[in-house]
PDB file of N, CA and C in Angstrom:
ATOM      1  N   UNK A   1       0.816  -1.198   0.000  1.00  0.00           N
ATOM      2  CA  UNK A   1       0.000   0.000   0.000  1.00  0.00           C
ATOM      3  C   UNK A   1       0.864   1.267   0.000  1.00  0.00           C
ATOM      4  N   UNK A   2       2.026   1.034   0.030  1.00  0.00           N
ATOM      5  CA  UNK A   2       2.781   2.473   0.192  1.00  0.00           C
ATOM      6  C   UNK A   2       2.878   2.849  -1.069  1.00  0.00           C
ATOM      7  N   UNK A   3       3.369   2.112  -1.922  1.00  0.00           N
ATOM      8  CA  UNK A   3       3.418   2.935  -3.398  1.00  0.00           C
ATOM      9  C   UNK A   3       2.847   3.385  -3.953  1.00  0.00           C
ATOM     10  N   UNK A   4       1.704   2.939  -3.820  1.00  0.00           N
ATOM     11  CA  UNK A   4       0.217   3.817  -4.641  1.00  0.00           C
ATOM     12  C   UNK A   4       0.357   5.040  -3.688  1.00  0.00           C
ATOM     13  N   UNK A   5       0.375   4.924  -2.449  1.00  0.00           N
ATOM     14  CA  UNK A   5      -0.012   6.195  -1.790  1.00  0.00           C
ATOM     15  C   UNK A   5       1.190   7.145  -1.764  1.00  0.00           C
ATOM     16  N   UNK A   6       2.704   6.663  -2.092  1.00  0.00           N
ATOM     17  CA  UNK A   6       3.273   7.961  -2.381  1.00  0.00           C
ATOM     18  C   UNK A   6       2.568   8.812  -3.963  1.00  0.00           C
ATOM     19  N   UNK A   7       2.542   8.162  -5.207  1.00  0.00           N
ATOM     20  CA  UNK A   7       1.925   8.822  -6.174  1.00  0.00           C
ATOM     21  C   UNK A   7       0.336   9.395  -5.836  1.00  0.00           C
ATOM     22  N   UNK A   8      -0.454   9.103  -4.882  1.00  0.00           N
ATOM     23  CA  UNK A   8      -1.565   9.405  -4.455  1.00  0.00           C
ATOM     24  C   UNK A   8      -1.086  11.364  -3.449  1.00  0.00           C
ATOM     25  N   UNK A   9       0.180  11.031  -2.576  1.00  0.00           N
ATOM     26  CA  UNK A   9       0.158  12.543  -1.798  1.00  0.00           C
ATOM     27  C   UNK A   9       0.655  13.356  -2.679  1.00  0.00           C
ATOM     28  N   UNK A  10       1.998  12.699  -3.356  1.00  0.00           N
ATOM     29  CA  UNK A  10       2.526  13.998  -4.241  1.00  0.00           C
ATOM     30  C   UNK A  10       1.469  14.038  -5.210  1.00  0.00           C
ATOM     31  N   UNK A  11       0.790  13.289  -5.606  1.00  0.00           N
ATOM     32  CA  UNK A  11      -0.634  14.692  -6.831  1.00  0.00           C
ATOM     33  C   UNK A  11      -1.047  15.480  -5.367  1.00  0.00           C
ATOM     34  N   UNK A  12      -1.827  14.798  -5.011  1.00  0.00           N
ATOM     35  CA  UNK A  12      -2.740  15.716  -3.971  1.00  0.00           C
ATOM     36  C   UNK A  12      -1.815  16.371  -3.776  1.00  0.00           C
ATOM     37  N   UNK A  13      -0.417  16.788  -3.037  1.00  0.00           N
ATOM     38  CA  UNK A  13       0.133  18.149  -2.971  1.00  0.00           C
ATOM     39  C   UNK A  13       0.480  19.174  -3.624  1.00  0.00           C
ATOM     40  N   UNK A  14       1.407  18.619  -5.201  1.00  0.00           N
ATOM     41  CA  UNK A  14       1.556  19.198  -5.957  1.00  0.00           C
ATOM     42  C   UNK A  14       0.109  19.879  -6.674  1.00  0.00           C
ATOM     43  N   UNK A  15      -1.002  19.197  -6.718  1.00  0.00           N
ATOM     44  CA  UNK A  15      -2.367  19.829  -6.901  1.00  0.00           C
ATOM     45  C   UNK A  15      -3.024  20.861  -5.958  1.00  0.00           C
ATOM     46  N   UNK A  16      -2.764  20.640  -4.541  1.00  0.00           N
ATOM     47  CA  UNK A  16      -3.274  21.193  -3.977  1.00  0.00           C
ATOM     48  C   UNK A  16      -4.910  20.972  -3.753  1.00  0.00           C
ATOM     49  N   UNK A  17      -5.253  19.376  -3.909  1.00  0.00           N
ATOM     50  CA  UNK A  17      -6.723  19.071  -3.594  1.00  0.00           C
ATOM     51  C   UNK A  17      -6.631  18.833  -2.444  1.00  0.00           C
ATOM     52  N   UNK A  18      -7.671  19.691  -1.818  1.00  0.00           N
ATOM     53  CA  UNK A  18      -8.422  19.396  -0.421  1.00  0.00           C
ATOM     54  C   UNK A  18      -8.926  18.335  -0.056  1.00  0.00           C
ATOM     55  N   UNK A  19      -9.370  17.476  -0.996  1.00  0.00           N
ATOM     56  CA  UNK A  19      -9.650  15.914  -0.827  1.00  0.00           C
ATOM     57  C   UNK A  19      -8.709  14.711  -0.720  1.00  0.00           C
ATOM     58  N   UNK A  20      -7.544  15.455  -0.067  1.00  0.00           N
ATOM     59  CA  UNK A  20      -6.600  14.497  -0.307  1.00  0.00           C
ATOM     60  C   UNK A  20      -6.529  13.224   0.810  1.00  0.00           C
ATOM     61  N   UNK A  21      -7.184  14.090   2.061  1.00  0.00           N
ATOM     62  CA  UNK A  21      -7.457  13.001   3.135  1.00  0.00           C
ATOM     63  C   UNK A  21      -8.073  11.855   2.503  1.00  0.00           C
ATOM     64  N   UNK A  22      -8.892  12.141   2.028  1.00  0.00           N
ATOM     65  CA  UNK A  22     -10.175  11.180   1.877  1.00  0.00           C
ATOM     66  C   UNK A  22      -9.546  10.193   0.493  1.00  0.00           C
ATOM     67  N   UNK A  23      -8.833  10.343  -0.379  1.00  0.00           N
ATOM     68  CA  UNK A  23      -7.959   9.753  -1.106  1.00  0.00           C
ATOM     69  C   UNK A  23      -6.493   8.690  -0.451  1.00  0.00           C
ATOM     70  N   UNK A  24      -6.471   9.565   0.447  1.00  0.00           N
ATOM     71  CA  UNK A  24      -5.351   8.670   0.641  1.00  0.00           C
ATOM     72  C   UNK A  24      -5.015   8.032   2.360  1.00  0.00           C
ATOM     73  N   UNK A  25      -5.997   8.474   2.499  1.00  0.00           N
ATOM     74  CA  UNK A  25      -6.602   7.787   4.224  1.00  0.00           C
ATOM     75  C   UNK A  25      -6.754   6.212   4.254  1.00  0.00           C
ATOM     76  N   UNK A  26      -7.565   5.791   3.144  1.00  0.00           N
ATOM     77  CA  UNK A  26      -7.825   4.359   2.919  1.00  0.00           C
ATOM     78  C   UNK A  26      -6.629   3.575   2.401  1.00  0.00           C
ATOM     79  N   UNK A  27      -6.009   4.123   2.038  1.00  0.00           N
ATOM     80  CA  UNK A  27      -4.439   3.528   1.157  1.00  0.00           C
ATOM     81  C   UNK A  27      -3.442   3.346   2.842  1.00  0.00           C
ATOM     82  N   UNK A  28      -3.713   4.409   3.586  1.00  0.00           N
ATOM     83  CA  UNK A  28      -2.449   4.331   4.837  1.00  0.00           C
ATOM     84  C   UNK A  28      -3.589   3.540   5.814  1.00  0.00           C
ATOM     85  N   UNK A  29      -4.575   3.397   6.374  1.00  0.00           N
ATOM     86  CA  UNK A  29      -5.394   2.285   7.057  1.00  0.00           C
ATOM     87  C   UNK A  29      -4.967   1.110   6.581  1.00  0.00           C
ATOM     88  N   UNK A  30      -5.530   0.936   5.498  1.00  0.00           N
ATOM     89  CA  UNK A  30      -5.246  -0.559   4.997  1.00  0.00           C
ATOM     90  C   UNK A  30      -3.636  -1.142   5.197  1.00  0.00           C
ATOM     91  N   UNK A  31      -2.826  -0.060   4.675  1.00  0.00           N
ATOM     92  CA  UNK A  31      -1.249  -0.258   4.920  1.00  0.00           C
ATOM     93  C   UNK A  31      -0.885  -0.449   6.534  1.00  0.00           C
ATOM     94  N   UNK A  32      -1.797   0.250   7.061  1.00  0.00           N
ATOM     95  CA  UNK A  32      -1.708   0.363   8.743  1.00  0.00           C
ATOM     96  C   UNK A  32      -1.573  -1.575   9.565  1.00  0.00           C
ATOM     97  N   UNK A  33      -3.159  -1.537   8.828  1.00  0.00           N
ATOM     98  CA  UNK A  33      -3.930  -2.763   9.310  1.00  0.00           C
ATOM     99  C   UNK A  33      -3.011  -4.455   8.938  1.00  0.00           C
ATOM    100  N   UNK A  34      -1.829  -4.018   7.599  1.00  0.00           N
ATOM    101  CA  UNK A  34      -1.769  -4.956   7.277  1.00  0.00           C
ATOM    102  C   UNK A  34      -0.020  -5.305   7.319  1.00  0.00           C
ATOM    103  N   UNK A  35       0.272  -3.664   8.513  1.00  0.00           N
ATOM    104  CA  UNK A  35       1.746  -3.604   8.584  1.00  0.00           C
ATOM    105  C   UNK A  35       0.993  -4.522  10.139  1.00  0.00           C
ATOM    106  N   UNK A  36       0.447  -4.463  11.404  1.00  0.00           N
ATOM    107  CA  UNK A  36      -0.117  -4.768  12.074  1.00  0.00           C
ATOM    108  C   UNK A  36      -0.383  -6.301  11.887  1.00  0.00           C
ATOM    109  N   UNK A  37      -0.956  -6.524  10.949  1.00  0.00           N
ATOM    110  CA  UNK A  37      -0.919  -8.159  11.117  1.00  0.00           C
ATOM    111  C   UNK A  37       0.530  -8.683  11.091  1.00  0.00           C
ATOM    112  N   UNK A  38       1.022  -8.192  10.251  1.00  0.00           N
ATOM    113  CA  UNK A  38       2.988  -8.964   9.710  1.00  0.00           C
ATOM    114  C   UNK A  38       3.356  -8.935  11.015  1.00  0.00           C
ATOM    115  N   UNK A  39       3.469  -7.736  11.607  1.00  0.00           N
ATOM    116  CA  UNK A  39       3.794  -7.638  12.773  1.00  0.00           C
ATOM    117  C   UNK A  39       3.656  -8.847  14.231  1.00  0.00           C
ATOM    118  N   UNK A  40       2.356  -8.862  14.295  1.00  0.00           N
ATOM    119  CA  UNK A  40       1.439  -9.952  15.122  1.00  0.00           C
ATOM    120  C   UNK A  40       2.068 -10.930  14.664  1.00  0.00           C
ATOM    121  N   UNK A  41       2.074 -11.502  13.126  1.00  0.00           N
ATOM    122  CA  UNK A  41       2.851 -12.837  12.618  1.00  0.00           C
ATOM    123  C   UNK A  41       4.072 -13.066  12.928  1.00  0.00           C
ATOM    124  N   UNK A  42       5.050 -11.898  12.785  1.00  0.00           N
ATOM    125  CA  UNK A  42       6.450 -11.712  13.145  1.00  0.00           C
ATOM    126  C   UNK A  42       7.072 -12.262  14.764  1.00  0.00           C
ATOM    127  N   UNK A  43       6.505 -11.359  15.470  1.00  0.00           N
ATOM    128  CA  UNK A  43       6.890 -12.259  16.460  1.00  0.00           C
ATOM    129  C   UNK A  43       6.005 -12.861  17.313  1.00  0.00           C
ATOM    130  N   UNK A  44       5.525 -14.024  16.479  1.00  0.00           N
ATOM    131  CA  UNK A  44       4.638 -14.939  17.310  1.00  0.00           C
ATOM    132  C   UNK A  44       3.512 -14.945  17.900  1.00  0.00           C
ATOM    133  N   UNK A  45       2.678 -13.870  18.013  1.00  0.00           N
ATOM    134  CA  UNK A  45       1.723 -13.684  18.496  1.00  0.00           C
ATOM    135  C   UNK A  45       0.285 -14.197  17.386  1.00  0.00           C
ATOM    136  N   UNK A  46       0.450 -14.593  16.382  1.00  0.00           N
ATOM    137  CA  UNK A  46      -0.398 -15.776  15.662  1.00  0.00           C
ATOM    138  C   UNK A  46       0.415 -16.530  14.675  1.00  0.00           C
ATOM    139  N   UNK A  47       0.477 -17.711  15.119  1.00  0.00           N
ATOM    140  CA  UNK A  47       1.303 -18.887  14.787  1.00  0.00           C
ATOM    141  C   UNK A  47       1.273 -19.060  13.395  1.00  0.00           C
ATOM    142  N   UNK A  48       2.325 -19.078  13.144  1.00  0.00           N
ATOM    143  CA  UNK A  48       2.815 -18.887  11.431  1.00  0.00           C
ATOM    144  C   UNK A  48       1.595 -20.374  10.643  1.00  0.00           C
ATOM    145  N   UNK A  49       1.571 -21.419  11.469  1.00  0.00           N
ATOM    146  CA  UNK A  49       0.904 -22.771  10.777  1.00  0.00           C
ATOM    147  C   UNK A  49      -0.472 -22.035  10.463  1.00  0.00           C
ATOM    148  N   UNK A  50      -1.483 -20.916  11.415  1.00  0.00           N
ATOM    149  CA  UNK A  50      -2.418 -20.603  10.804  1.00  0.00           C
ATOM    150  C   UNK A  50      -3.112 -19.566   9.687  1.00  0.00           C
ATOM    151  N   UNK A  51      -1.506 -19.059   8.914  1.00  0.00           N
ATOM    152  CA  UNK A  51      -1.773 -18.643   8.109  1.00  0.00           C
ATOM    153  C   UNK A  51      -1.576 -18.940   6.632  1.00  0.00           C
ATOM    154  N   UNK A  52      -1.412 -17.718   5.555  1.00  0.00           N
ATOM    155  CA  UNK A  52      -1.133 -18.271   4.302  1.00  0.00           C
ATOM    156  C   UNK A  52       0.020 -18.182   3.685  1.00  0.00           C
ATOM    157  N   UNK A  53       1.160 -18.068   4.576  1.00  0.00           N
ATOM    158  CA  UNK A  53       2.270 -17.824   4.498  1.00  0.00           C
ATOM    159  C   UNK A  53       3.046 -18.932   4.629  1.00  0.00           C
ATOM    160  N   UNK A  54       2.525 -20.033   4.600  1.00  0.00           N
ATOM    161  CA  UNK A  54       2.978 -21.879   4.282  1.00  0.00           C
ATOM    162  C   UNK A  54       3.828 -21.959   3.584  1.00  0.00           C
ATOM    163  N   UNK A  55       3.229 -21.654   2.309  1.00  0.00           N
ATOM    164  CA  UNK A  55       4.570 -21.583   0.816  1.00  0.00           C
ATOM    165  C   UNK A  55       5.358 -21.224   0.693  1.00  0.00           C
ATOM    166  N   UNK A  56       6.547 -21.061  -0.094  1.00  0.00           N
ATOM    167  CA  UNK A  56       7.382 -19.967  -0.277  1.00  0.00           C
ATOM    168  C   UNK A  56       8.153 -19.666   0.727  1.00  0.00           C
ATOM    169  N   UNK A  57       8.559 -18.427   0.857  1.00  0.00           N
ATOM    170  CA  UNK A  57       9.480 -17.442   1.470  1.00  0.00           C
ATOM    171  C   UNK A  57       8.553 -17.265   3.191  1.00  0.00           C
ATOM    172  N   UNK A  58       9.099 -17.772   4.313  1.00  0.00           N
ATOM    173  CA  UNK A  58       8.033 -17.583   4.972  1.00  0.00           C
ATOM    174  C   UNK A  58       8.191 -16.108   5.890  1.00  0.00           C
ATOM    175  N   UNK A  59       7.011 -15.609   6.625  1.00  0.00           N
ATOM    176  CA  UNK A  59       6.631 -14.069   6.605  1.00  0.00           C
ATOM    177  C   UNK A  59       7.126 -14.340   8.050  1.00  0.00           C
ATOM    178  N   UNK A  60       7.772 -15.137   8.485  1.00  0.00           N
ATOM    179  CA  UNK A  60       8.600 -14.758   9.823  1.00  0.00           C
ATOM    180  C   UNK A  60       9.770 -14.712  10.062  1.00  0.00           C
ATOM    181  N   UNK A  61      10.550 -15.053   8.802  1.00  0.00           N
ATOM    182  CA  UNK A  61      11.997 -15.319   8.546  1.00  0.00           C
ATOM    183  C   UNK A  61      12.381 -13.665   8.493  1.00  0.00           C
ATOM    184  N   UNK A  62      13.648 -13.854   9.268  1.00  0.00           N
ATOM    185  CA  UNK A  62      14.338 -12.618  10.181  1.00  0.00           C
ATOM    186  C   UNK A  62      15.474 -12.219   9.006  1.00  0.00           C
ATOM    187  N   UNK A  63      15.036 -11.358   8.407  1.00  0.00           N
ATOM    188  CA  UNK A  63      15.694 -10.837   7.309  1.00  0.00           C
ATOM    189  C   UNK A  63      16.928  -9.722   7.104  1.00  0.00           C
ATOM    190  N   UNK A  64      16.277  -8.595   8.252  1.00  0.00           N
ATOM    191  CA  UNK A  64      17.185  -7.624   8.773  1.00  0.00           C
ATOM    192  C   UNK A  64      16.583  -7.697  10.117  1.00  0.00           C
ATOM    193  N   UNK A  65      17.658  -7.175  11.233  1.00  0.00           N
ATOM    194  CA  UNK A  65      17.551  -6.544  12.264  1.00  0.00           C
ATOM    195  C   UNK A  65      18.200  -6.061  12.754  1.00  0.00           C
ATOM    196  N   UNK A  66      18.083  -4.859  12.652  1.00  0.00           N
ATOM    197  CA  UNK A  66      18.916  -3.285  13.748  1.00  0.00           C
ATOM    198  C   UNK A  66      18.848  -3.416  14.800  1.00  0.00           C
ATOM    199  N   UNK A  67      19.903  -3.286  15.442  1.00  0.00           N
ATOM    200  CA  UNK A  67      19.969  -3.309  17.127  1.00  0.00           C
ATOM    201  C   UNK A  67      19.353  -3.893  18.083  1.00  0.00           C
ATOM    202  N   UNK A  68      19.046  -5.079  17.574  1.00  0.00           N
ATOM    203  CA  UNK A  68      18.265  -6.090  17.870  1.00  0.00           C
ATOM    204  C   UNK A  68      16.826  -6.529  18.572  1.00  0.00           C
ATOM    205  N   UNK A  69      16.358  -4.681  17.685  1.00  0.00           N
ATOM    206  CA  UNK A  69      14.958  -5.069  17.227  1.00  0.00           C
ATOM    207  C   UNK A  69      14.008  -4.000  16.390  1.00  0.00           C
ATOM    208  N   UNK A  70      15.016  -3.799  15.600  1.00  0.00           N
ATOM    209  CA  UNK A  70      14.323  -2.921  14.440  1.00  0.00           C
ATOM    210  C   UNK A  70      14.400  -4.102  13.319  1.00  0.00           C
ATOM    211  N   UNK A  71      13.065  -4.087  12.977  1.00  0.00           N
ATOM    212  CA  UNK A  71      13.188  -5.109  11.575  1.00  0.00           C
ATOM    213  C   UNK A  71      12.303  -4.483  10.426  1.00  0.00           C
ATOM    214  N   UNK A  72      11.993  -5.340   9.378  1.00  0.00           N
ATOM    215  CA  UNK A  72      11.169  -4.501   8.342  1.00  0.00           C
ATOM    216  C   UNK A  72       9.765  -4.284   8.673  1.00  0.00           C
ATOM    217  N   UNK A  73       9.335  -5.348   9.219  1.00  0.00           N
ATOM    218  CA  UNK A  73       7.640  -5.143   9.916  1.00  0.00           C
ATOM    219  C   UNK A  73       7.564  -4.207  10.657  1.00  0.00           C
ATOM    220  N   UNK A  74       8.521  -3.638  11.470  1.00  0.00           N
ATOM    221  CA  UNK A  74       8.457  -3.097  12.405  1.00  0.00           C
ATOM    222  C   UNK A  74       8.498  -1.559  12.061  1.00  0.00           C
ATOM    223  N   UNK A  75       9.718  -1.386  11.065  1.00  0.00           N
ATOM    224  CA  UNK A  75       9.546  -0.166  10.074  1.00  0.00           C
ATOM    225  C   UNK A  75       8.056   0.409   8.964  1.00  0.00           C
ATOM    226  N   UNK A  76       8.062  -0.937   8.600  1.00  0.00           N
ATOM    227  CA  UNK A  76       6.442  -0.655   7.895  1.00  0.00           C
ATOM    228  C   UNK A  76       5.294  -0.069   8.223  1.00  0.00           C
ATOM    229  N   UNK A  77       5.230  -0.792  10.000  1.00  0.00           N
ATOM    230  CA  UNK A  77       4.057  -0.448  11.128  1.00  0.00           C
ATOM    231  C   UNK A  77       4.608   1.064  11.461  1.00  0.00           C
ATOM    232  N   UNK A  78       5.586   1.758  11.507  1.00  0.00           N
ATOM    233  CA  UNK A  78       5.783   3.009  12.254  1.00  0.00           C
ATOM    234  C   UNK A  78       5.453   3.916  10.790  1.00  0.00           C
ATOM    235  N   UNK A  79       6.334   3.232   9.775  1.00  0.00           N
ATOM    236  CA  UNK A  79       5.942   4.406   8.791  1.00  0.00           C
ATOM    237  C   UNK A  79       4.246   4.941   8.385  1.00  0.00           C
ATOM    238  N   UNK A  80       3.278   3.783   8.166  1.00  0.00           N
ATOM    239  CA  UNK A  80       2.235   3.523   7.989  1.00  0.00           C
ATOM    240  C   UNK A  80       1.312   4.368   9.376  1.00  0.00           C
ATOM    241  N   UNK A  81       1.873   4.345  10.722  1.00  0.00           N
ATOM    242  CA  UNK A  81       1.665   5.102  12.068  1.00  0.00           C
ATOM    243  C   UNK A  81       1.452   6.242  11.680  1.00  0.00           C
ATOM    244  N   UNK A  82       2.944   7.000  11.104  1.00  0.00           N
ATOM    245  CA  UNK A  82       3.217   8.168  11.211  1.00  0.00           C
ATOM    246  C   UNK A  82       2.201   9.254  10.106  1.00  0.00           C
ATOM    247  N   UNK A  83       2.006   8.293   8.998  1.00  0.00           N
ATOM    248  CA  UNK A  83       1.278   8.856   8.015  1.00  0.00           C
ATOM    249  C   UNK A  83      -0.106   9.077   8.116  1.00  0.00           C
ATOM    250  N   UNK A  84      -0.732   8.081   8.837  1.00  0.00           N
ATOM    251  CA  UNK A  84      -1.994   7.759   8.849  1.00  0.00           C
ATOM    252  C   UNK A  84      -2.060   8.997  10.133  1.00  0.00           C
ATOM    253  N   UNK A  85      -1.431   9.218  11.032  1.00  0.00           N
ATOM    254  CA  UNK A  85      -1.627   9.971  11.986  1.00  0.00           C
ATOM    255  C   UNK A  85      -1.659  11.544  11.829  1.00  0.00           C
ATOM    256  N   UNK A  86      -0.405  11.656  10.585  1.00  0.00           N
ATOM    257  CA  UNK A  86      -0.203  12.838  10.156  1.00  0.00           C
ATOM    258  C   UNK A  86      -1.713  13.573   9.449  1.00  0.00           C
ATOM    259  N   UNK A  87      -2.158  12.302   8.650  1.00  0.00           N
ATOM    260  CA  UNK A  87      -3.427  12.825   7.875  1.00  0.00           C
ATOM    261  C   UNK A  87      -4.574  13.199   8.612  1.00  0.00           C
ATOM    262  N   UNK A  88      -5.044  12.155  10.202  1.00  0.00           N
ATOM    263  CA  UNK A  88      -5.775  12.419  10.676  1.00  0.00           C
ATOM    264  C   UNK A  88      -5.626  13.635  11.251  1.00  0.00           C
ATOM    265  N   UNK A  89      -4.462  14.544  11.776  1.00  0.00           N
ATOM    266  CA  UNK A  89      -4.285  15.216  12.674  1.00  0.00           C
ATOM    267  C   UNK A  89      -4.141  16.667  11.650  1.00  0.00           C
ATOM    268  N   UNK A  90      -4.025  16.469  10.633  1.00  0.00           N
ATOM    269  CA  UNK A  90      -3.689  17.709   9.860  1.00  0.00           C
ATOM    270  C   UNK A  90      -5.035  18.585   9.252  1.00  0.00           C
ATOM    271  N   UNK A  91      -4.524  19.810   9.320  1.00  0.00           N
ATOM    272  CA  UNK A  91      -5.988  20.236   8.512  1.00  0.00           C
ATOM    273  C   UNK A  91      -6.182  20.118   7.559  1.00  0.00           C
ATOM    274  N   UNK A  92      -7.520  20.003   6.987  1.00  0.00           N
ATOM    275  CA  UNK A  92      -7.585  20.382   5.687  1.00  0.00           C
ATOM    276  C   UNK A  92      -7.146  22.284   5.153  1.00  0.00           C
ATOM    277  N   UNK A  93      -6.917  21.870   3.859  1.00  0.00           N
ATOM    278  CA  UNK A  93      -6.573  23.572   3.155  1.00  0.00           C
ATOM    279  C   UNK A  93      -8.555  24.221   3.158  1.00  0.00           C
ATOM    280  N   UNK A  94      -7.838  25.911   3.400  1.00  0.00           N
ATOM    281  CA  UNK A  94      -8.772  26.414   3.399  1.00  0.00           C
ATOM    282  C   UNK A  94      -9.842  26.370   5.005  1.00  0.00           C
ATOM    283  N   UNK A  95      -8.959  26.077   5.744  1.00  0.00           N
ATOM    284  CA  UNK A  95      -9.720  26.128   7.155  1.00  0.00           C
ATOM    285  C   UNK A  95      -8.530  26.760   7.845  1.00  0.00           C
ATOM    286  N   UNK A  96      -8.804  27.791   9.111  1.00  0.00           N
ATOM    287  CA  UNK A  96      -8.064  28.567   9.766  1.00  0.00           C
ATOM    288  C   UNK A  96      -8.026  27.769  11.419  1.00  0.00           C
TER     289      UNK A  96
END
């Protein structure tokens, strides 16, 4: 969900639409909700056997970790935080 929503803020900024919350609110929730599950999966708090992450590359395998406990889920969930928070908390243009 992040990539759509960087090309989603820079129009809305470089445009200057007031509707930009409402465009790109659902793009950082969903990114929110689904940095939040990885997370939960990551360290253990729902057991890797009950999901769909069986196949392949599995979604708990420890890929990077900074200082022994910054990882990518963990980066995803703060960036996805910061944005979604920024939007709720910001004004819209054209209000004082």
């Amino acid at each position: 969900m992040m990539y759509p929503l960087v090309f989603v803020l820079l129009v809305g900024l470089l445009t200057h639409d007031s509707r930009l919350r409402a465009y790109s609110l659902p793009f950082s929730v969903t990114g929110l909700l689904i940095a939040a599950y990885h997370n939960l999966l990551y360290y253990g708090v729902i057991p890797e056997g009950l999901t769909q992450c069986a196949a392949g590359v599995s979604c708990t395998a420890r890929q990077i970790e900074w200082l022994g406990f910054i990882t990518i889920p963990l980066l995803s969930l703060s960036a996805f935080t910061v944005i979604t928070l920024s939007l709720l908390l910001s004004k819209p243009r054209g209000t004082s």
